[in-house]
C-alpha atoms as a PDB file:
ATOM      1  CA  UNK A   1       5.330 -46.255 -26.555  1.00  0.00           C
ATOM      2  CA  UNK A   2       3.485 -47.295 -23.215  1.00  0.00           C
ATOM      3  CA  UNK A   3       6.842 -45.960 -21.140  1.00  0.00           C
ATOM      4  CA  UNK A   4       7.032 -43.106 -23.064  1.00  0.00           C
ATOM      5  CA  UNK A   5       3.162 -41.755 -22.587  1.00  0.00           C
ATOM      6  CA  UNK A   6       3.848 -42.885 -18.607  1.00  0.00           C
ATOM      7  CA  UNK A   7       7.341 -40.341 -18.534  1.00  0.00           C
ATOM      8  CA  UNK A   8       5.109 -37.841 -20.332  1.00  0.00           C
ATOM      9  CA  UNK A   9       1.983 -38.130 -17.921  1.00  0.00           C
ATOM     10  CA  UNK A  10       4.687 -38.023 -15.403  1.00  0.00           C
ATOM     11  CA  UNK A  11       6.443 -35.395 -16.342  1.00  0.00           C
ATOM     12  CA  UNK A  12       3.542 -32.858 -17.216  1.00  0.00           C
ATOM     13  CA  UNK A  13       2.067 -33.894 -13.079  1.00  0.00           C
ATOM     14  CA  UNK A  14       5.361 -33.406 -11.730  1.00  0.00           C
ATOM     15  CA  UNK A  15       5.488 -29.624 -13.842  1.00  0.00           C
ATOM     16  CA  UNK A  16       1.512 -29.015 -12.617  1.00  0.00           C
ATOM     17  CA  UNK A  17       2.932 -29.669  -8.914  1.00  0.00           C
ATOM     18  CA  UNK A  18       5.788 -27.061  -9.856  1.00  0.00           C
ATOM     19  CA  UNK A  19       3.738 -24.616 -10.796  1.00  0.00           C
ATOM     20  CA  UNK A  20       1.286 -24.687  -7.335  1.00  0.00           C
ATOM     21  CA  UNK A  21       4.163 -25.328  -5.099  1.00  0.00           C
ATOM     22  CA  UNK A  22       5.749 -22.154  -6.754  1.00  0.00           C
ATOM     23  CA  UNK A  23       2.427 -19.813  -7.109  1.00  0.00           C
ATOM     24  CA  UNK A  24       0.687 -21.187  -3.915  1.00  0.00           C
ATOM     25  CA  UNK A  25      -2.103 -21.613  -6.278  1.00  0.00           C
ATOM     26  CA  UNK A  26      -3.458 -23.670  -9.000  1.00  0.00           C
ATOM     27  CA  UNK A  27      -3.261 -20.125 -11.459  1.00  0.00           C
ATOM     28  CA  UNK A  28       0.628 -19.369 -10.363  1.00  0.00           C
ATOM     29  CA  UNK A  29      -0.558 -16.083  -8.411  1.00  0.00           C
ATOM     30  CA  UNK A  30       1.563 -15.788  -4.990  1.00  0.00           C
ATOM     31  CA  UNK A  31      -1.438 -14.056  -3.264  1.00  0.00           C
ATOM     32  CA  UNK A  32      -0.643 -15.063   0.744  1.00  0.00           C
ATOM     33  CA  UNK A  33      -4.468 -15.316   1.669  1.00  0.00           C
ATOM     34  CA  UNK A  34      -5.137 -11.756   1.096  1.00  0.00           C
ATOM     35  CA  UNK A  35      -8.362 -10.627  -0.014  1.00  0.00           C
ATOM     36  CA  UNK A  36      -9.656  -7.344  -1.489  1.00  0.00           C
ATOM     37  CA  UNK A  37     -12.127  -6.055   0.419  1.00  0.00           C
ATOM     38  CA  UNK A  38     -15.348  -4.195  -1.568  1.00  0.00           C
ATOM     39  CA  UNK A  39     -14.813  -1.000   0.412  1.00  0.00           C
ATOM     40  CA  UNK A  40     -10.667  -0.286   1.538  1.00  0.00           C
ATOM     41  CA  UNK A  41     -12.026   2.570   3.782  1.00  0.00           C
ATOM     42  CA  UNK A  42     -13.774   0.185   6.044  1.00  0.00           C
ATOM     43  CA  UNK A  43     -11.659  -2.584   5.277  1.00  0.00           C
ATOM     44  CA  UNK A  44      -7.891  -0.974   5.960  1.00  0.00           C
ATOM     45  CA  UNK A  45      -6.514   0.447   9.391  1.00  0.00           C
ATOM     46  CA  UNK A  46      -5.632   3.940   9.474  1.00  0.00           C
ATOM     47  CA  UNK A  47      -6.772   4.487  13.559  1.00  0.00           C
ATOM     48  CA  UNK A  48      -2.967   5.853  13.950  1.00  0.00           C
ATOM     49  CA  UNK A  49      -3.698   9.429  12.185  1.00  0.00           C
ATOM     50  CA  UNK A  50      -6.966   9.014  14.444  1.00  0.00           C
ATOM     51  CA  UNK A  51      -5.451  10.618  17.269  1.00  0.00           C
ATOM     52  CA  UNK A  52      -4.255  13.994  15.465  1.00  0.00           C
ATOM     53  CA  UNK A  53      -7.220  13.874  12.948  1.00  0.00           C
ATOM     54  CA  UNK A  54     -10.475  13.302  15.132  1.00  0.00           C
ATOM     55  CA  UNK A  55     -13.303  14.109  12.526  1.00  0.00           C
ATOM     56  CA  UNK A  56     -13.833  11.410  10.267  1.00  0.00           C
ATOM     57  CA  UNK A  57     -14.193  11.524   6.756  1.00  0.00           C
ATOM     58  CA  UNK A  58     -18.052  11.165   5.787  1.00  0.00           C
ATOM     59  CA  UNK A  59     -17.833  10.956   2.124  1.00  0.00           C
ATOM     60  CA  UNK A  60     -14.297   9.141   1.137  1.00  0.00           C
ATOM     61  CA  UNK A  61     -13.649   8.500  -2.430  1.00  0.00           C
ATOM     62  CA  UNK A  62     -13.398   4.788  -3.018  1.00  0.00           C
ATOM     63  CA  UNK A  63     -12.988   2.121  -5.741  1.00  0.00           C
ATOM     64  CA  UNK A  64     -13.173  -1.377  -6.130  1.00  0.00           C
ATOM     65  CA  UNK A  65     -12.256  -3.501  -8.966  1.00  0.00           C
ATOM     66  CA  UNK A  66     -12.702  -7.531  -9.238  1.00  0.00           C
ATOM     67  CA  UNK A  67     -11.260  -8.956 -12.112  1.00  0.00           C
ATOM     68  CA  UNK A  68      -9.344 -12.073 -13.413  1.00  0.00           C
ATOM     69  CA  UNK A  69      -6.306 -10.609 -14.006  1.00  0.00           C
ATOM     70  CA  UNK A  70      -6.692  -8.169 -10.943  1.00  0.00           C
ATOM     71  CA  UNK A  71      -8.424  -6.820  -7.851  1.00  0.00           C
ATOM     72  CA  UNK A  72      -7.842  -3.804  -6.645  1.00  0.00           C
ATOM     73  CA  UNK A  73      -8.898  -1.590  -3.619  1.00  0.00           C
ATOM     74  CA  UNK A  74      -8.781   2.130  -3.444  1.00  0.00           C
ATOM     75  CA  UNK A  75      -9.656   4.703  -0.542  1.00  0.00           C
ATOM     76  CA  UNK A  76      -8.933   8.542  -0.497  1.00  0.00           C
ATOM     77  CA  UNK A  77      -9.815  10.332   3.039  1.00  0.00           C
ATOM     78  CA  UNK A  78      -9.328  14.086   3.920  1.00  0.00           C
ATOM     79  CA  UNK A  79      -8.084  14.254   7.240  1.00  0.00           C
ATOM     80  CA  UNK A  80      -9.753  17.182   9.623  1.00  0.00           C
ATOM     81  CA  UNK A  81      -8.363  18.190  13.072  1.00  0.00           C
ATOM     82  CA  UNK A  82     -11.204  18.916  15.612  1.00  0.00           C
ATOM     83  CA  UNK A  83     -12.718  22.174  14.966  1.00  0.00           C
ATOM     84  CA  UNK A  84     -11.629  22.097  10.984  1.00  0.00           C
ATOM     85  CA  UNK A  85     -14.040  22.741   8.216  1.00  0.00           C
ATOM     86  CA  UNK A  86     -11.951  21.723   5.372  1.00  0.00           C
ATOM     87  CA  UNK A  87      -9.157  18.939   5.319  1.00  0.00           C
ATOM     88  CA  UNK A  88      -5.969  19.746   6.659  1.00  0.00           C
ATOM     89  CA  UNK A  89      -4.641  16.630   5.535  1.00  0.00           C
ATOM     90  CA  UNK A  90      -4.597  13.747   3.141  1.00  0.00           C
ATOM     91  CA  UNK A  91      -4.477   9.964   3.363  1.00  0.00           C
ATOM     92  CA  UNK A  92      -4.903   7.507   0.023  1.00  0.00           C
ATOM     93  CA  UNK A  93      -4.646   4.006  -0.118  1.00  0.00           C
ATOM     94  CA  UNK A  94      -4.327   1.560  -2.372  1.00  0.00           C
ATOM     95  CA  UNK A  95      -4.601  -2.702  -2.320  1.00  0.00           C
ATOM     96  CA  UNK A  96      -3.742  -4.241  -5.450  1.00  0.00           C
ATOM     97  CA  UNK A  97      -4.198  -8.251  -5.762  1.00  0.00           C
ATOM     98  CA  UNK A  98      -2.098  -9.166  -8.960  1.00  0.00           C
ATOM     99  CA  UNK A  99      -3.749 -12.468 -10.048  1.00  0.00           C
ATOM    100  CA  UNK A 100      -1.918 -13.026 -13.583  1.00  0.00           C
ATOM    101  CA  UNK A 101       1.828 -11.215 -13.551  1.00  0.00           C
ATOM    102  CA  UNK A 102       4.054 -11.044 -10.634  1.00  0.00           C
ATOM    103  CA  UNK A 103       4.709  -7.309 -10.308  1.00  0.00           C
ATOM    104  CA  UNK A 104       8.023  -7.922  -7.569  1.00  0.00           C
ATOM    105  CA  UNK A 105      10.554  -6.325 -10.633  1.00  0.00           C
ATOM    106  CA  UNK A 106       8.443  -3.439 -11.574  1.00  0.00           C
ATOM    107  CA  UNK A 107       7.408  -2.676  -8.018  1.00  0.00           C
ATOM    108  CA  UNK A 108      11.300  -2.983  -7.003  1.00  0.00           C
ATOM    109  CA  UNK A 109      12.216  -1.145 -10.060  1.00  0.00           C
ATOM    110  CA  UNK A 110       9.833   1.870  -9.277  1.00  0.00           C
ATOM    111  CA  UNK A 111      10.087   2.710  -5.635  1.00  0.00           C
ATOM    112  CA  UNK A 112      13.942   1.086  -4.717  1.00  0.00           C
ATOM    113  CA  UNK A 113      14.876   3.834  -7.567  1.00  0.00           C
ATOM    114  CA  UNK A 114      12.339   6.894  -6.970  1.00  0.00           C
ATOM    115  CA  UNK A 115      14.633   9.453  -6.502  1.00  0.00           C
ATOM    116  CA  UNK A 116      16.818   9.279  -9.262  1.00  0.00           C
ATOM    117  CA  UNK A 117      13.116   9.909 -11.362  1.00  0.00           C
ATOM    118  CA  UNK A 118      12.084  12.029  -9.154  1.00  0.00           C
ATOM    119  CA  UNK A 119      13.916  15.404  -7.557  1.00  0.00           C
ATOM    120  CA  UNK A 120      14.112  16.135  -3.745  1.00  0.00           C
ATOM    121  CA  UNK A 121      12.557  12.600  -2.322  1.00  0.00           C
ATOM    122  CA  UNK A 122      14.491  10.527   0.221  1.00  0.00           C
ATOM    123  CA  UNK A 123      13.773   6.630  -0.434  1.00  0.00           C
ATOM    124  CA  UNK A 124      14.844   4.087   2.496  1.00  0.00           C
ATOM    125  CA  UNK A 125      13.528   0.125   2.265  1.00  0.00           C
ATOM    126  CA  UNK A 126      11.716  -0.457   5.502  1.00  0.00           C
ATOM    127  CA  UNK A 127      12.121  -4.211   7.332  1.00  0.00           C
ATOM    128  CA  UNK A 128       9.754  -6.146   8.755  1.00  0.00           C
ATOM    129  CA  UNK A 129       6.850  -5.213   6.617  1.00  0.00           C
ATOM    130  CA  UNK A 130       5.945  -7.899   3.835  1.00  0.00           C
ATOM    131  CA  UNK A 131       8.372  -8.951   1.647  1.00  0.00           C
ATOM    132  CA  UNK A 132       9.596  -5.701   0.637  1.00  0.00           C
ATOM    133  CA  UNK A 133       9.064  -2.290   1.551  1.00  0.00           C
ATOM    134  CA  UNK A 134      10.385   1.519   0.868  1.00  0.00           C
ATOM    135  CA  UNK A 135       9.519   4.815   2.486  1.00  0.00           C
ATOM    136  CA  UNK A 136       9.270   7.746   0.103  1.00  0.00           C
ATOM    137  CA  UNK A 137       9.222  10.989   1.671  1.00  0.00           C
ATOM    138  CA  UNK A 138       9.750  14.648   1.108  1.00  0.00           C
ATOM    139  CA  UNK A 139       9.654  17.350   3.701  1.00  0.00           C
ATOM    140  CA  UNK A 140       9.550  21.101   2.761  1.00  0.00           C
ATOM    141  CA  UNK A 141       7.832  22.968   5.509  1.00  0.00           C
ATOM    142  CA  UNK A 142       9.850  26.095   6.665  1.00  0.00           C
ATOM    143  CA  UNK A 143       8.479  27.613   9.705  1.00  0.00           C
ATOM    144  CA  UNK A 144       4.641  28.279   9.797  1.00  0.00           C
ATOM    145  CA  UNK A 145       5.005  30.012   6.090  1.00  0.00           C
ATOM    146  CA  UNK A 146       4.455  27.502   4.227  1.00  0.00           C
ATOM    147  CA  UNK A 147       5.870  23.732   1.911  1.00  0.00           C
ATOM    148  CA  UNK A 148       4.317  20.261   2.248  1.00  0.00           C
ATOM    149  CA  UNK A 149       5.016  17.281   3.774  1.00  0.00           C
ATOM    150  CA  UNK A 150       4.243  13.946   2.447  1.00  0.00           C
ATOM    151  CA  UNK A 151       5.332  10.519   2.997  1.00  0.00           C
ATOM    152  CA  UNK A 152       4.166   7.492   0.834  1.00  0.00           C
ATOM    153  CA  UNK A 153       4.866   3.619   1.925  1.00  0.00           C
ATOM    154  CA  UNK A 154       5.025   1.133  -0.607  1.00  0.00           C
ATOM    155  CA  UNK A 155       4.630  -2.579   0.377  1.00  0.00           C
ATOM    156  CA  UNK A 156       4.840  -5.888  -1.323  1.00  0.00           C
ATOM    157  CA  UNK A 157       4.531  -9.396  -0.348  1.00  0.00           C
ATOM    158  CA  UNK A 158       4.093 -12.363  -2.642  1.00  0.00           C
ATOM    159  CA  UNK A 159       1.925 -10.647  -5.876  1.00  0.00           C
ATOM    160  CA  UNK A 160       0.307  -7.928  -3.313  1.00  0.00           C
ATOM    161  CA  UNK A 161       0.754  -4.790  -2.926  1.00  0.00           C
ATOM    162  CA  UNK A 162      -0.157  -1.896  -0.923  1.00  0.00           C
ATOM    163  CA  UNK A 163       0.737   1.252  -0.752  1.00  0.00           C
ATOM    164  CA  UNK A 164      -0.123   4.299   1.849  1.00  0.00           C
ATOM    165  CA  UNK A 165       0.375   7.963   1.071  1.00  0.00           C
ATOM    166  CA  UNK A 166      -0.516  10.540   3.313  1.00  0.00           C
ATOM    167  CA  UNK A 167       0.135  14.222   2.256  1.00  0.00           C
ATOM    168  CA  UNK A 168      -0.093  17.829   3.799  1.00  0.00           C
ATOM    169  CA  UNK A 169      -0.125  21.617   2.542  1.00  0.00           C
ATOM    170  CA  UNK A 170       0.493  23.996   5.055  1.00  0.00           C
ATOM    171  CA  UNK A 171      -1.229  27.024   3.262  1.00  0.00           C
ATOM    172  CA  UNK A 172      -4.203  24.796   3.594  1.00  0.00           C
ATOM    173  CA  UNK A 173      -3.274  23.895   7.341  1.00  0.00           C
ATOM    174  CA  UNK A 174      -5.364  25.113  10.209  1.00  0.00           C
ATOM    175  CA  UNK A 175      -3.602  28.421  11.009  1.00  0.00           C
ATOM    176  CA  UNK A 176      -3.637  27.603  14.603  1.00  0.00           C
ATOM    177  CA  UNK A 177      -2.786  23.757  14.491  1.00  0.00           C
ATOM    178  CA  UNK A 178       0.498  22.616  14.170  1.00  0.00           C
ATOM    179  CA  UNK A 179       0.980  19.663  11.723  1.00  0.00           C
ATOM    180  CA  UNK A 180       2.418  16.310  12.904  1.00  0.00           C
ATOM    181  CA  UNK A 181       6.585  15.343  12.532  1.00  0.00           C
ATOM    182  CA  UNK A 182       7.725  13.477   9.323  1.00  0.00           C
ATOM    183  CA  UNK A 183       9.000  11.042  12.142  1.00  0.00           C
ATOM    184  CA  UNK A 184       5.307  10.489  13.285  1.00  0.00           C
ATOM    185  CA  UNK A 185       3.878  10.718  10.259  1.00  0.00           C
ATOM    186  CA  UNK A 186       5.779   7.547   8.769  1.00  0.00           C
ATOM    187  CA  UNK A 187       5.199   5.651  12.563  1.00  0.00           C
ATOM    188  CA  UNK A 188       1.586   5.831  11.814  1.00  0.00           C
ATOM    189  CA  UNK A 189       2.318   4.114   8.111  1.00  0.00           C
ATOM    190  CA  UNK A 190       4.008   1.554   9.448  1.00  0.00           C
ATOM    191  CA  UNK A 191       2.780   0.849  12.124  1.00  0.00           C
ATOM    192  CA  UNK A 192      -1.549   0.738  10.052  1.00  0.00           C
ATOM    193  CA  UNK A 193       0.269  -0.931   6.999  1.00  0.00           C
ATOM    194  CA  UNK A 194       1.368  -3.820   9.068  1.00  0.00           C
ATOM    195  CA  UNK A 195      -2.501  -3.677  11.130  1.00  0.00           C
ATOM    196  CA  UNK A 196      -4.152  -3.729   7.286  1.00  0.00           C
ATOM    197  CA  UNK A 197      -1.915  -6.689   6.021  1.00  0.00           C
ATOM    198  CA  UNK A 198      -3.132  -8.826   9.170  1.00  0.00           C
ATOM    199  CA  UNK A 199      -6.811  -8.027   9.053  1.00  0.00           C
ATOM    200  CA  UNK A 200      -6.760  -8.628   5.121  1.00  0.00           C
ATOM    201  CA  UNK A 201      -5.543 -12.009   5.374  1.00  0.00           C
ATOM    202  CA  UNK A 202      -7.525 -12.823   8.234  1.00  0.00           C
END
C-alpha cells in the first residue's frame, strides 16, 4: 500500500509538472509575458499611420476587460489627415489574453479560411510575427470615384491574440488627399503589430 500511495504521489507531481511545463503557467494558459494594458490606445503602437494621419484622435473608443477566464483590450481611432474635420480613416485594435481555452484552432480555423466565408478578400499567412499570422485584405478603390480599402492583421502567439484592422471609404476621403497604397497600408500593420507585441511583454 505504502509503494502504491508513493507511485500515486509520484505520478500526480510528475502530471502537475506536465501541465506548467506545457502552459508556462501553474493554470495551463500559454500567455508569453504579455499583459493587457487598461487603456490599448496608449498602450499599443500605431506611430506608422502617424506620418499620413497627423491629427490625433482626442476621444478614441476604448474597452478593457479583466477577467479569469479573459482579458481583453480594445481601441477604435479615426484617423484625420492635416487639415481634416472628420476621419478619413479608420484603425481598431484588439488584445485578447485567453487565460482558460487555447483559442490556436479557432483562430487558425477563422482567418487561414476567411475567404471561402467571405466574398472578394485575399488571405496570405504573414512570417515572422508571433506564432501565426494572416493578412486579410480587400481593395476596391477605382480611380478617385469611389470603393474602400481595408486590410485587417490577425496575430497569435501562445493563447494571445491581436488583431489590427485599419479601414478606408473614399466617399468619405478628403477630396483633395489621396489615400495611402494597400502595400503601405499592410507595412504599417506589420511593422506596429510586431512594435505592440514587444512593448506588451516588456
Amino acid at each position: 500500500m505504502l509503494w502504491a500511495a508513493v507511485g500515486a504521489v509520484v505520478a500526480s507531481a510528475a502530471w502537475a509538472a506536465g501541465v506548467f511545463l506545457v502552459g508556462g503557467r501553474g493554470d495551463g494558459a500559454d500567455l508569453r509575458g504579455y499583459s493587457a494594458p487598461s487603456n490599448l490606445c496608449s498602450g499599443a503602437d500605431y506611430s506608422s499611420f502617424k506620418g499620413e494621419y497627423t491629427q490625433e484622435d482626442s476621444a478614441p473608443t476604448r474597452i478593457s476587460l479583466k477577467d479569469k477566464a479573459l482579458d481583453e483590450g480594445y481601441c477604435s481611432l479615426g484617423l484625420k489627415k492635416s487639415g481634416s474635420s472628420y476621419a478619413d480613416a479608420y484603425l481598431t485594435l484588439q488584445l485578447d489574453l485567453h487565460k482558460k481555452t487555447d483559442p490556436g484552432p479557432e483562430f487558425t480555423a477563422n482567418w487561414k479560411n476567411y475567404g471561402e466565408s467571405h466574398s472578394g478578400y485575399d488571405v496570405d499567412p504573414v512570417e515572422g510575427i508571433g506564432d501565426e499570422a494572416y493578412l486579410v485584405s480587400q481593395d476596391t478603390v477605382s480611380g478617385s470615384s469611389g470603393g474602400s480599402r481595408y486590410a485587417t492583421l490577425a496575430v497569435r502567439d501562445g493563447w494571445v491574440t491581436y488583431i489590427m484592422t485599419y479601414s478606408l471609404y473614399l466617399t468619405s476621403y478628403s477630396q483633395d488627399k489621396n489615400p495611402p497604397a494597400l502595400a503601405d497600408i499592410t507595412d504599417w500593420l506589420k511593422t506596429d503589430a510586431k512594435a505592440t507585441l514587444r512593448q506588451l511583454r516588456d
